[in-house]
N, C-alpha and C. Protein backbone atom coordinates (compact mmCIF):
# COMPACT_ATOMS: atom_id res chain seq x y z
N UNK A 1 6.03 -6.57 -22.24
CA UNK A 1 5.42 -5.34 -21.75
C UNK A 1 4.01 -5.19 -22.30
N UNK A 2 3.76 -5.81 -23.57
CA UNK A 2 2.48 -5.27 -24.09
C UNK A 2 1.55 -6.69 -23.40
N UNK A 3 2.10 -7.42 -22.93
CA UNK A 3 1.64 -8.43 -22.58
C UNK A 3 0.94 -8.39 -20.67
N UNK A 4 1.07 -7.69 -20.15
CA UNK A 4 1.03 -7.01 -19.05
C UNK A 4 0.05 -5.99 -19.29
N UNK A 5 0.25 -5.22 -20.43
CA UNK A 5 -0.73 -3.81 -20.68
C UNK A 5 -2.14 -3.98 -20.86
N UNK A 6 -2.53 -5.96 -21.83
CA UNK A 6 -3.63 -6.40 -22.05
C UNK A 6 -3.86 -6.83 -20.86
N UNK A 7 -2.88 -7.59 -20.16
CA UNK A 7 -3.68 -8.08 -18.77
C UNK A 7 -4.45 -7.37 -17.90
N UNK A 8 -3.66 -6.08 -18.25
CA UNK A 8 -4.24 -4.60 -16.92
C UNK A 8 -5.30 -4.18 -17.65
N UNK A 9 -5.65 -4.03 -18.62
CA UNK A 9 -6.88 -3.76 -19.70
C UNK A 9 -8.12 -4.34 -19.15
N UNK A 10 -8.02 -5.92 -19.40
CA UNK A 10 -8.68 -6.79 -19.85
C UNK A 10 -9.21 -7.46 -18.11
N UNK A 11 -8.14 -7.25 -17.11
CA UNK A 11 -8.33 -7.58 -15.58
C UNK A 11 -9.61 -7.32 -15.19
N UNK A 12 -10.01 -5.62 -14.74
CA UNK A 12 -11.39 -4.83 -14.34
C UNK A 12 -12.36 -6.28 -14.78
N UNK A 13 -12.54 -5.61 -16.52
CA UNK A 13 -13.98 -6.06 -16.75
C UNK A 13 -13.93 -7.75 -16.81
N UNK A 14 -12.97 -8.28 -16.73
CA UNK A 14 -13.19 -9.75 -16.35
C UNK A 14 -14.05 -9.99 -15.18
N UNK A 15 -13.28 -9.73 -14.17
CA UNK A 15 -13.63 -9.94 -12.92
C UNK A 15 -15.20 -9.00 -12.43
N UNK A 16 -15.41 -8.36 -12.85
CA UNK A 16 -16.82 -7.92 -12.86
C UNK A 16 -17.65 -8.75 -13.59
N UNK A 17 -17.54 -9.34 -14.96
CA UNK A 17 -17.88 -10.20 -15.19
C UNK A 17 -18.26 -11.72 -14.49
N UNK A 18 -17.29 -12.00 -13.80
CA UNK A 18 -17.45 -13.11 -13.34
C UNK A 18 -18.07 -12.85 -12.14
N UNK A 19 -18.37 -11.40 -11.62
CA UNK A 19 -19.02 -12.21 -10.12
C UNK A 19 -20.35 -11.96 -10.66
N UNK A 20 -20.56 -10.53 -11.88
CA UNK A 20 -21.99 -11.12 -12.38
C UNK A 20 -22.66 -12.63 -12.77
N UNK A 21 -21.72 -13.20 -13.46
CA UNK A 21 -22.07 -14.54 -13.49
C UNK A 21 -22.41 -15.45 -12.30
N UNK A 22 -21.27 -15.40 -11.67
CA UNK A 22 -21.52 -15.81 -10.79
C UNK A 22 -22.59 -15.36 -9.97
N UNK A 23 -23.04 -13.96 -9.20
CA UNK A 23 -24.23 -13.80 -8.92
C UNK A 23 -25.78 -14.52 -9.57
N UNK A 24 -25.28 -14.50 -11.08
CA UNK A 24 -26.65 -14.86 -12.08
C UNK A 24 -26.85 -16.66 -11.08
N UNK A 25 -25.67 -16.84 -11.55
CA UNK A 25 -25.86 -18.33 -10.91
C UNK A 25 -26.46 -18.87 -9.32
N UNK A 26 -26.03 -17.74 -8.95
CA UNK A 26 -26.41 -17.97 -7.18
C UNK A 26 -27.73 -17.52 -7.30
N UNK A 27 -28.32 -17.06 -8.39
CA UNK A 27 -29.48 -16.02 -8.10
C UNK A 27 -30.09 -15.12 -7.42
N UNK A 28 -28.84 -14.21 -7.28
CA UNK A 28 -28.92 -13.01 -6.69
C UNK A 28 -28.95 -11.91 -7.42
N UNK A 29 -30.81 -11.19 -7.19
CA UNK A 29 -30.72 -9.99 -8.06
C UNK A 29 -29.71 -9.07 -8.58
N UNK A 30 -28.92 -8.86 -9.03
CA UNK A 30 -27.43 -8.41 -9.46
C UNK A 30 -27.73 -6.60 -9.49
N UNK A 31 -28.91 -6.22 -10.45
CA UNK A 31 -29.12 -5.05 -10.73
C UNK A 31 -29.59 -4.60 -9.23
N UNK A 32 -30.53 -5.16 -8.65
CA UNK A 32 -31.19 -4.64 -7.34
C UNK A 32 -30.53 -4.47 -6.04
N UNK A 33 -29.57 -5.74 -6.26
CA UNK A 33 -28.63 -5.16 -5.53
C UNK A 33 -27.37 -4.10 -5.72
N UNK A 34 -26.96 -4.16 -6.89
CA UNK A 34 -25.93 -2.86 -7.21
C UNK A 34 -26.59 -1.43 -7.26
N UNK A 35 -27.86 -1.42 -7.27
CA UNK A 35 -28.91 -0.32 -6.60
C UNK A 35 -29.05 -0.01 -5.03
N UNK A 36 -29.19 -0.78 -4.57
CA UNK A 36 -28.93 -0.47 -2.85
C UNK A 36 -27.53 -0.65 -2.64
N UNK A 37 -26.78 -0.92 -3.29
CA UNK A 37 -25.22 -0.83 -2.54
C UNK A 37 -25.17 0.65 -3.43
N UNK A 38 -25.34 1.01 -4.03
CA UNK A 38 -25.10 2.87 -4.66
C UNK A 38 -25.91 3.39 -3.80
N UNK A 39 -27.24 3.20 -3.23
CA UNK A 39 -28.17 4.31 -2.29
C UNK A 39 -27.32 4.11 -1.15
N UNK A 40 -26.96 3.19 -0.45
CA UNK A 40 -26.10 2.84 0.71
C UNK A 40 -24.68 3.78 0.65
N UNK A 41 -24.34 3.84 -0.57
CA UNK A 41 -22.85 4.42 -1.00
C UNK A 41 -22.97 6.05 -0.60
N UNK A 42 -24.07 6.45 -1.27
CA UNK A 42 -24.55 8.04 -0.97
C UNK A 42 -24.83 8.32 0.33
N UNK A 43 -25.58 7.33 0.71
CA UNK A 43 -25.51 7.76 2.70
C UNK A 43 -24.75 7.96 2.99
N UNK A 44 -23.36 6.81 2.74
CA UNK A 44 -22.05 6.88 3.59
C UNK A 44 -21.52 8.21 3.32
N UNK A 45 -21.41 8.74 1.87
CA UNK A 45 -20.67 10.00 1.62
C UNK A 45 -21.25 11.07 2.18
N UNK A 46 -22.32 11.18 1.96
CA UNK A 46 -22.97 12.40 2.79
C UNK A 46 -22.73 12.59 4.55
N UNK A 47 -23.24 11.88 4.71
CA UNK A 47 -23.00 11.18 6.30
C UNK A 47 -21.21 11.57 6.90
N UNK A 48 -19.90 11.35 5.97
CA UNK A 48 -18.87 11.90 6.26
C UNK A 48 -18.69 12.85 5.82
N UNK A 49 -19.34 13.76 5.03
CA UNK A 49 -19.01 15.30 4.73
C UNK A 49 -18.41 16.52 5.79
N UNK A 50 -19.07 16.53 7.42
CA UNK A 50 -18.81 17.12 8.56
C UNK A 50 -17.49 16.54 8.70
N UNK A 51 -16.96 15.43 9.22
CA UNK A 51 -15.74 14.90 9.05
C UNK A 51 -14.46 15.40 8.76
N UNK A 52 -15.10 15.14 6.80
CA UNK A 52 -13.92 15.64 6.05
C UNK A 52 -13.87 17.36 6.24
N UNK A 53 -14.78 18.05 6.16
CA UNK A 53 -14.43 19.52 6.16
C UNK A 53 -13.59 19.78 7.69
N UNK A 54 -13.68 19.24 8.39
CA UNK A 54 -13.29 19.36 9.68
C UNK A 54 -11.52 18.85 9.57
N UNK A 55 -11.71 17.74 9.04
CA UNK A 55 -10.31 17.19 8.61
C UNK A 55 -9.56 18.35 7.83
N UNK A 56 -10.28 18.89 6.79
CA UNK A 56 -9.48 19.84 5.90
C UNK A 56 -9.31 21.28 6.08
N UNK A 57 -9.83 21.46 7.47
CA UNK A 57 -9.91 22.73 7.85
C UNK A 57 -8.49 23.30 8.84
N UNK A 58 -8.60 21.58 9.38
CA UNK A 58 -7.54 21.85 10.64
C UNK A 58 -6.26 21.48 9.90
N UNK A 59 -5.82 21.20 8.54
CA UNK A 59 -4.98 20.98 7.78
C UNK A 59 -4.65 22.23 6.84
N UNK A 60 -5.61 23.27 6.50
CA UNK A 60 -5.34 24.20 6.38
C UNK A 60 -4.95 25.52 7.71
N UNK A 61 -5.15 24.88 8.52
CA UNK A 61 -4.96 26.06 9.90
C UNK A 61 -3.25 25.95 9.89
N UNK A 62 -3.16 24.45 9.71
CA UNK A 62 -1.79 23.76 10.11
C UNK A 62 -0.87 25.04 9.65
N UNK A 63 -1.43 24.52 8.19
CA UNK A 63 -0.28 25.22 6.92
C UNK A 63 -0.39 27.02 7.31
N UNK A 64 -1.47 27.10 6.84
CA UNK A 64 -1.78 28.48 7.36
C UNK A 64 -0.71 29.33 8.08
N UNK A 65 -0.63 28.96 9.52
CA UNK A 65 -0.56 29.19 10.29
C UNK A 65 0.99 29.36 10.40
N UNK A 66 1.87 28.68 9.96
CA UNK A 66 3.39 28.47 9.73
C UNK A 66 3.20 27.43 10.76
N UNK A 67 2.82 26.98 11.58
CA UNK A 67 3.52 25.60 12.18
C UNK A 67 3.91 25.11 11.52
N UNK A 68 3.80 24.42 10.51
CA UNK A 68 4.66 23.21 9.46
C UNK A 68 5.87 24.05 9.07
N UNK A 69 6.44 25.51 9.01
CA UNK A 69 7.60 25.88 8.42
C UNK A 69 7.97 25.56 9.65
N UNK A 70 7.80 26.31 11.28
CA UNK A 70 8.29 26.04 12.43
C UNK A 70 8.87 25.13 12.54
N UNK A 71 8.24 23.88 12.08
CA UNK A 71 8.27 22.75 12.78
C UNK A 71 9.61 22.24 11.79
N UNK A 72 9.27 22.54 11.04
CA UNK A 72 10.74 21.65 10.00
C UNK A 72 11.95 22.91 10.11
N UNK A 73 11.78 23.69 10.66
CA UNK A 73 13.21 24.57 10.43
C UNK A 73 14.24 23.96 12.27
N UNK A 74 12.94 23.76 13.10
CA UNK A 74 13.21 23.43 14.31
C UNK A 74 13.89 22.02 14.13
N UNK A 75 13.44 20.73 13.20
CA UNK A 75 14.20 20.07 13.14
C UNK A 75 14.71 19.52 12.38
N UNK A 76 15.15 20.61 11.48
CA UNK A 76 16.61 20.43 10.48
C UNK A 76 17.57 20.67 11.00
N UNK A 77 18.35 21.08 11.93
CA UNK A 77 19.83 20.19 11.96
C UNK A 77 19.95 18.48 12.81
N UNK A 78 19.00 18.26 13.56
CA UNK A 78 18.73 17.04 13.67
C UNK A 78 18.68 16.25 12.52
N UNK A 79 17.85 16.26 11.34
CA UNK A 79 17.72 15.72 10.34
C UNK A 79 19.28 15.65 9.83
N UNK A 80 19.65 16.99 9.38
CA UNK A 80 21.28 17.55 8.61
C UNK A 80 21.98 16.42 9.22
N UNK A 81 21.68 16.13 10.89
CA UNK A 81 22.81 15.44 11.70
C UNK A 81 23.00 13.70 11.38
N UNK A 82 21.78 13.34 10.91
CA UNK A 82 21.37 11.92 10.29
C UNK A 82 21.84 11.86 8.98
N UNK A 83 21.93 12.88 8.16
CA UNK A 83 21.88 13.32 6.73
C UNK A 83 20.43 12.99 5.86
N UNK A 84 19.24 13.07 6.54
CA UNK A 84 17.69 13.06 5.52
C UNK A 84 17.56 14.88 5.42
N UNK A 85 16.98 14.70 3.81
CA UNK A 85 16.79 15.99 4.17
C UNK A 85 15.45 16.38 4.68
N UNK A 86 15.94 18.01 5.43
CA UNK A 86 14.43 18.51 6.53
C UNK A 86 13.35 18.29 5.42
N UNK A 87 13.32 18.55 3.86
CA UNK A 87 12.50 18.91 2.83
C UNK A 87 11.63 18.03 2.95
N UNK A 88 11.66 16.58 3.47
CA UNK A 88 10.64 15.54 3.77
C UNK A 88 9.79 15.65 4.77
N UNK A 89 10.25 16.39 6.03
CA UNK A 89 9.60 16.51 7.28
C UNK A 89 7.76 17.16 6.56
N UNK A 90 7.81 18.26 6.15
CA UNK A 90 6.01 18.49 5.82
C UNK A 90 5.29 17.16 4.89
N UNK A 91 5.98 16.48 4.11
CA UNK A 91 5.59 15.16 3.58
C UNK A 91 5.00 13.94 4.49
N UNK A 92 6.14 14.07 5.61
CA UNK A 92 6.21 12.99 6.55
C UNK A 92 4.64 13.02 7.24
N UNK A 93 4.70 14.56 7.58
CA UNK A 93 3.89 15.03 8.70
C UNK A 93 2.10 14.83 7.95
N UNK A 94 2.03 15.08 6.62
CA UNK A 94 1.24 15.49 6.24
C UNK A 94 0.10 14.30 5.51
N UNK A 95 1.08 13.21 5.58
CA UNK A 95 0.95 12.06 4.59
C UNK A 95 -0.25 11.25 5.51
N UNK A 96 -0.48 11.04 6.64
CA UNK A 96 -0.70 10.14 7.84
C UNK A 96 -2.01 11.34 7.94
N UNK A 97 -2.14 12.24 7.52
CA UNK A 97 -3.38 12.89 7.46
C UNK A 97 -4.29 12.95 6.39
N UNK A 98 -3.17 13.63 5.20
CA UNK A 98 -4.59 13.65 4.26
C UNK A 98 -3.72 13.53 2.90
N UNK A 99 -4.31 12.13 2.58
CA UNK A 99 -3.42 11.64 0.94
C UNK A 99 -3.39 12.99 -0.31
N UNK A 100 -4.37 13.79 -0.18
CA UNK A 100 -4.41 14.39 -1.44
C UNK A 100 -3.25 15.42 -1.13
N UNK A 101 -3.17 16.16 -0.20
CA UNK A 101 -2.51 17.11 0.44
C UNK A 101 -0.78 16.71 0.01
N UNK A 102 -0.76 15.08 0.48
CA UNK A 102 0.42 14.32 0.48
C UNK A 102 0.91 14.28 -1.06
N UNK A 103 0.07 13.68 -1.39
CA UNK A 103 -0.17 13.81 -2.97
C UNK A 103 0.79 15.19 -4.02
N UNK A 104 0.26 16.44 -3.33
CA UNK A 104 0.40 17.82 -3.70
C UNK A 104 1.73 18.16 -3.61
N UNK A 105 1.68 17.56 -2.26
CA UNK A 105 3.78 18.58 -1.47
C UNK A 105 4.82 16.68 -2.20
N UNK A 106 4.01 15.98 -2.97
CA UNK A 106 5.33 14.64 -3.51
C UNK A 106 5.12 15.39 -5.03
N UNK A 107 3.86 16.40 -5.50
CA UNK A 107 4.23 16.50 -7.00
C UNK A 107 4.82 17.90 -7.06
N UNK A 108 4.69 18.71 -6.11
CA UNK A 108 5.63 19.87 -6.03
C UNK A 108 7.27 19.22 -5.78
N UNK A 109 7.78 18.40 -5.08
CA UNK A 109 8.88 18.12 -4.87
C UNK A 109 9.86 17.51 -5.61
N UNK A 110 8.75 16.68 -6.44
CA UNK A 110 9.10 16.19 -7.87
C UNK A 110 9.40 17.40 -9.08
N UNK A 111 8.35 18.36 -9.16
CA UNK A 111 8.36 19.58 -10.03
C UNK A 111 9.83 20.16 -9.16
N UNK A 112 9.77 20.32 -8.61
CA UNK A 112 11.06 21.30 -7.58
C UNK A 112 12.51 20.62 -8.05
N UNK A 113 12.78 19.02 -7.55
CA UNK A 113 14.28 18.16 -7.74
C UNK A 113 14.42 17.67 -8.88
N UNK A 114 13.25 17.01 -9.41
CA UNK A 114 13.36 16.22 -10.51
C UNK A 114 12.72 14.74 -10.44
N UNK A 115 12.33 14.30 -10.85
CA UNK A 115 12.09 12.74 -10.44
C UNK A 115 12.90 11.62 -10.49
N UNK A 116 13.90 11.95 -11.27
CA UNK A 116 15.37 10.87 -10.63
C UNK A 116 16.20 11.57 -9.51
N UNK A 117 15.87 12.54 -8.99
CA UNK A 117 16.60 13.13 -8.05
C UNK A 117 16.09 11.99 -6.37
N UNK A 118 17.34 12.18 -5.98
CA UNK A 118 17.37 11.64 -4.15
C UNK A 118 15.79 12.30 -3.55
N UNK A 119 15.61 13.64 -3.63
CA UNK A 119 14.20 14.00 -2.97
C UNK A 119 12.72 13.60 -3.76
N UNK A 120 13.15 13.08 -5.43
CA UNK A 120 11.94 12.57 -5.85
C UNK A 120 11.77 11.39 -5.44
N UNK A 121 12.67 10.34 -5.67
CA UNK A 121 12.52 9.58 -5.11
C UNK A 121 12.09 9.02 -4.14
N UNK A 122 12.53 9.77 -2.60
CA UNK A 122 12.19 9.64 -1.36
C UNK A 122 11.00 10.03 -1.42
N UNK A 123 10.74 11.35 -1.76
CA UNK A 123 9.19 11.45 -1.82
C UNK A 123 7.88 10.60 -2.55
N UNK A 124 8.45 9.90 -3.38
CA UNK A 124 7.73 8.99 -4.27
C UNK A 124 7.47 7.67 -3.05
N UNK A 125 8.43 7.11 -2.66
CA UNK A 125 8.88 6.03 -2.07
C UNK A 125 7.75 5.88 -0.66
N UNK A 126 8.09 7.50 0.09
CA UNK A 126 7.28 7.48 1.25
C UNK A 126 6.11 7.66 1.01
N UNK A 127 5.33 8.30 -0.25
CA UNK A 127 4.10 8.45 -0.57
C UNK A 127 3.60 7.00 -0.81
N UNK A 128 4.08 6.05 -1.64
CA UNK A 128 3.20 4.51 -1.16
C UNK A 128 3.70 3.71 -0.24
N UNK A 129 4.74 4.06 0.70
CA UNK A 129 5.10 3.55 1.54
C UNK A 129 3.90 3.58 3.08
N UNK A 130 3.22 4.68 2.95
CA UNK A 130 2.63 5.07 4.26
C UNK A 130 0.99 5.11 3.97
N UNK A 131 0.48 5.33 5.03
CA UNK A 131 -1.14 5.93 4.86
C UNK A 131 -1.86 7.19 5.48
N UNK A 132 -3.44 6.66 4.96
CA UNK A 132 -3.83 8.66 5.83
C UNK A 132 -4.61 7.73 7.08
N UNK A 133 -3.94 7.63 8.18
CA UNK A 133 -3.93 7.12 9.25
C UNK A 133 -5.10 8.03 9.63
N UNK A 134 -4.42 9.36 9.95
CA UNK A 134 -5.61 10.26 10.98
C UNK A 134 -6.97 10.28 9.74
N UNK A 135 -6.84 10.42 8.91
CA UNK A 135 -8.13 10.43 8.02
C UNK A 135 -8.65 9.43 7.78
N UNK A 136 -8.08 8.01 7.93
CA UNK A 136 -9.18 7.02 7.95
C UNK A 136 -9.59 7.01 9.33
N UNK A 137 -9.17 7.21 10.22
CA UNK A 137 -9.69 7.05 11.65
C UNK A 137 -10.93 8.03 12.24
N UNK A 138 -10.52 9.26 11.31
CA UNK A 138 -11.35 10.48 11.52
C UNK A 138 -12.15 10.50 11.15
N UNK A 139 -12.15 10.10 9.60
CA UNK A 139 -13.65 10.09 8.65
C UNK A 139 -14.20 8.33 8.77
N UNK A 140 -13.65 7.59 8.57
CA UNK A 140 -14.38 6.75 8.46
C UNK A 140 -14.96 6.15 9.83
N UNK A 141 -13.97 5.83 11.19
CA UNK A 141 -14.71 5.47 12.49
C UNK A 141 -15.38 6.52 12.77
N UNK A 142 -15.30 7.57 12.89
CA UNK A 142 -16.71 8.80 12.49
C UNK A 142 -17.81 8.38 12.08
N UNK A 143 -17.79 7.98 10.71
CA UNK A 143 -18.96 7.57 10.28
C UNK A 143 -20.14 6.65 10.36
N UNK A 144 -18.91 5.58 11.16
CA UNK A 144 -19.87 4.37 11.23
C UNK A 144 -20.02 4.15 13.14
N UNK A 145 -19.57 5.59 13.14
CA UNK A 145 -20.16 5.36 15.07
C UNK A 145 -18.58 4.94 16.17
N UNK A 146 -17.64 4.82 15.49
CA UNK A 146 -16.71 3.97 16.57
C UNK A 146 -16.15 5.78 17.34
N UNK A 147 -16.02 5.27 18.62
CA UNK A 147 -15.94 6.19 19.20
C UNK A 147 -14.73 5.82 20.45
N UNK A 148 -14.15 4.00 20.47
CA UNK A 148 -13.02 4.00 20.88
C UNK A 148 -11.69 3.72 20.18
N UNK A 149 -10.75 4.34 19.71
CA UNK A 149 -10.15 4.40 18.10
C UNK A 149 -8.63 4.15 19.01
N UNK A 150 -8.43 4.47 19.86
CA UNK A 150 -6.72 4.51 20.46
C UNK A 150 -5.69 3.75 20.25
N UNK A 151 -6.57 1.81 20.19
CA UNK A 151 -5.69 1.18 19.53
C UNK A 151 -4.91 1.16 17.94
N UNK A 152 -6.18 1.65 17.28
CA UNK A 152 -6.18 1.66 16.20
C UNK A 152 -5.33 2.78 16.10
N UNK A 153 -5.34 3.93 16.64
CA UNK A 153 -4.47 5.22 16.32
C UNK A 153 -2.97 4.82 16.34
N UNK A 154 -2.88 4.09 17.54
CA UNK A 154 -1.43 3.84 17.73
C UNK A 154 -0.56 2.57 16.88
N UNK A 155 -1.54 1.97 16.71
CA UNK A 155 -0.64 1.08 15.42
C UNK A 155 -0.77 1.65 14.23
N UNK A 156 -1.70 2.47 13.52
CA UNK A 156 -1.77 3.18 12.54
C UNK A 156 -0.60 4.05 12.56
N UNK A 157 -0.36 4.87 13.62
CA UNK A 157 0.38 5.65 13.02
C UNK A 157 1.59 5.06 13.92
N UNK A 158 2.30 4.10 13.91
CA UNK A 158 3.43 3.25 14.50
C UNK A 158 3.48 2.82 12.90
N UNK A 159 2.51 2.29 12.13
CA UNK A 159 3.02 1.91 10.45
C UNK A 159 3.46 2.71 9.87
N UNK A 160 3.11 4.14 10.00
CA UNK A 160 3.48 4.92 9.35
C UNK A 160 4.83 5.63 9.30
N UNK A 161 5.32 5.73 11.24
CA UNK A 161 6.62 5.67 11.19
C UNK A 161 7.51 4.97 10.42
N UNK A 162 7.29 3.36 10.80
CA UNK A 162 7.70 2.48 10.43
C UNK A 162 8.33 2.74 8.86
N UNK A 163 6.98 3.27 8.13
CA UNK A 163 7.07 3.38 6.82
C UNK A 163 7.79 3.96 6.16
N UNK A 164 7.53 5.80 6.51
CA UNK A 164 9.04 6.30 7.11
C UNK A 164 10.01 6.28 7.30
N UNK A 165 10.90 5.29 7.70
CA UNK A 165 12.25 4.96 8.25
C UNK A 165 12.47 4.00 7.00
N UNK A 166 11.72 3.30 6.86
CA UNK A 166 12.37 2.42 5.89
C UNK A 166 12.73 2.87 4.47
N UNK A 167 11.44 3.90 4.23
CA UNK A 167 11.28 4.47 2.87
C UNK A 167 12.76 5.35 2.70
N UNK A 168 13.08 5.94 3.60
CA UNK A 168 14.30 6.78 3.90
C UNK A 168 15.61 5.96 3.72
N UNK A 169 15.32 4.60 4.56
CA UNK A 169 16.94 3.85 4.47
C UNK A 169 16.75 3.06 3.20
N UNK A 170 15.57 2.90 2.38
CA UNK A 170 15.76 2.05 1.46
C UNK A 170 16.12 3.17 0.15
N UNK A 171 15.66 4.23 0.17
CA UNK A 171 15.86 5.54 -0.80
C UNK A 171 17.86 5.50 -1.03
N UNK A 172 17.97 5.84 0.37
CA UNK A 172 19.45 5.48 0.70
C UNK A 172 20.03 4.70 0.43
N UNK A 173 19.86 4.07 0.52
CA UNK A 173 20.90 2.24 0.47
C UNK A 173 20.58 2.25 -1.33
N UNK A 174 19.84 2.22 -2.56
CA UNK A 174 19.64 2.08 -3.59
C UNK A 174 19.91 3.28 -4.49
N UNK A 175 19.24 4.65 -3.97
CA UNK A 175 19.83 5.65 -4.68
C UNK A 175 20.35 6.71 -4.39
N UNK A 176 21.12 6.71 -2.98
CA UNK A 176 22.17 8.02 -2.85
C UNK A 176 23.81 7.54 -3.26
N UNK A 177 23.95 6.46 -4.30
CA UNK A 177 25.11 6.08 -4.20
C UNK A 177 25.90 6.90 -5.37
């Protein structure tokens, strides 16, 4: 274990190391360029600011608004009828939008069951199981101009189902026994 702890330590600044070297060797300004890739970095962030507030606005309307209670009271006995509980449905929903948000309703759920509990778990499980589908699509093809995204939407969030189902039957199959 402690042998793993130096590796994870000691990993980062290796490998930064070496592509400095390696840069030194290729002779590529190293400093001048890690200067225009930071001015380049600040464009990009600024440049998605409209984006994200837009992203986090219509995620607060969501909540706001009770659709997300609606929506999971509407399909909990469907869920009950599978046996998942509804308590995942705002996780599910929320995760494929915006990680921090996702983030929030897996450490409330954890604070709420417990973290060896069936709902920490699941919630743990589906939180790196999935991605923020609509928020990389939103903010980032936003940013850099793409303006035909459909394919991308639909396998994005087809992984995320995906992710979903499994995170659920594998939660199941290992720890509802």
């Amino acid at each position: 274990m402690q042998l793993i702890s130096l590796i994870s330590l000691w990993m980062i600044p290796l490998i930064i190391g070496f592509i400095l070297l390696y840069a030194t060797f290729k002779k590529v300004p190293t400093y001048e360029t890690f200067v225009e890739g930071g001015k380049e970095g600040i464009k990009i962030a600024i440049s998605i600011i409209p984006f994200l507030v837009g992203m986090l606005v219509s995620i607060s309307i969501f909540r706001a608004s009770g659709a997300l209670d609606f929506l999971v009271e509407f399909v909990r006995p469907a869920m009950q009828a599978i046996g998942v509980p509804a308590e995942i449905v705002p996780l599910s929903i929320i995760r494929p939008i915006s990680g921090t948000a996702a983030l929030g309703m897996t450490t409330d759920m954890i604070a709420t069951y417990g973290p060896d509990s069936f709902m920490g778990r699941l919630a743990s499980v589906l939180q790196g199981s999935t991605d923020t589908t609509l928020y990389v699509i939103t903010v980032y093809f936003g940013a850099v101009g793409i303006k035909k995204m459909g394919d991308a939407l639909k396998v994005g969030l087809l992984a995320d189902v995906v992710g979903i189902v499994v995170s659920i039957l594998v939660v199941t199959i290992f720890f509802a026994m």
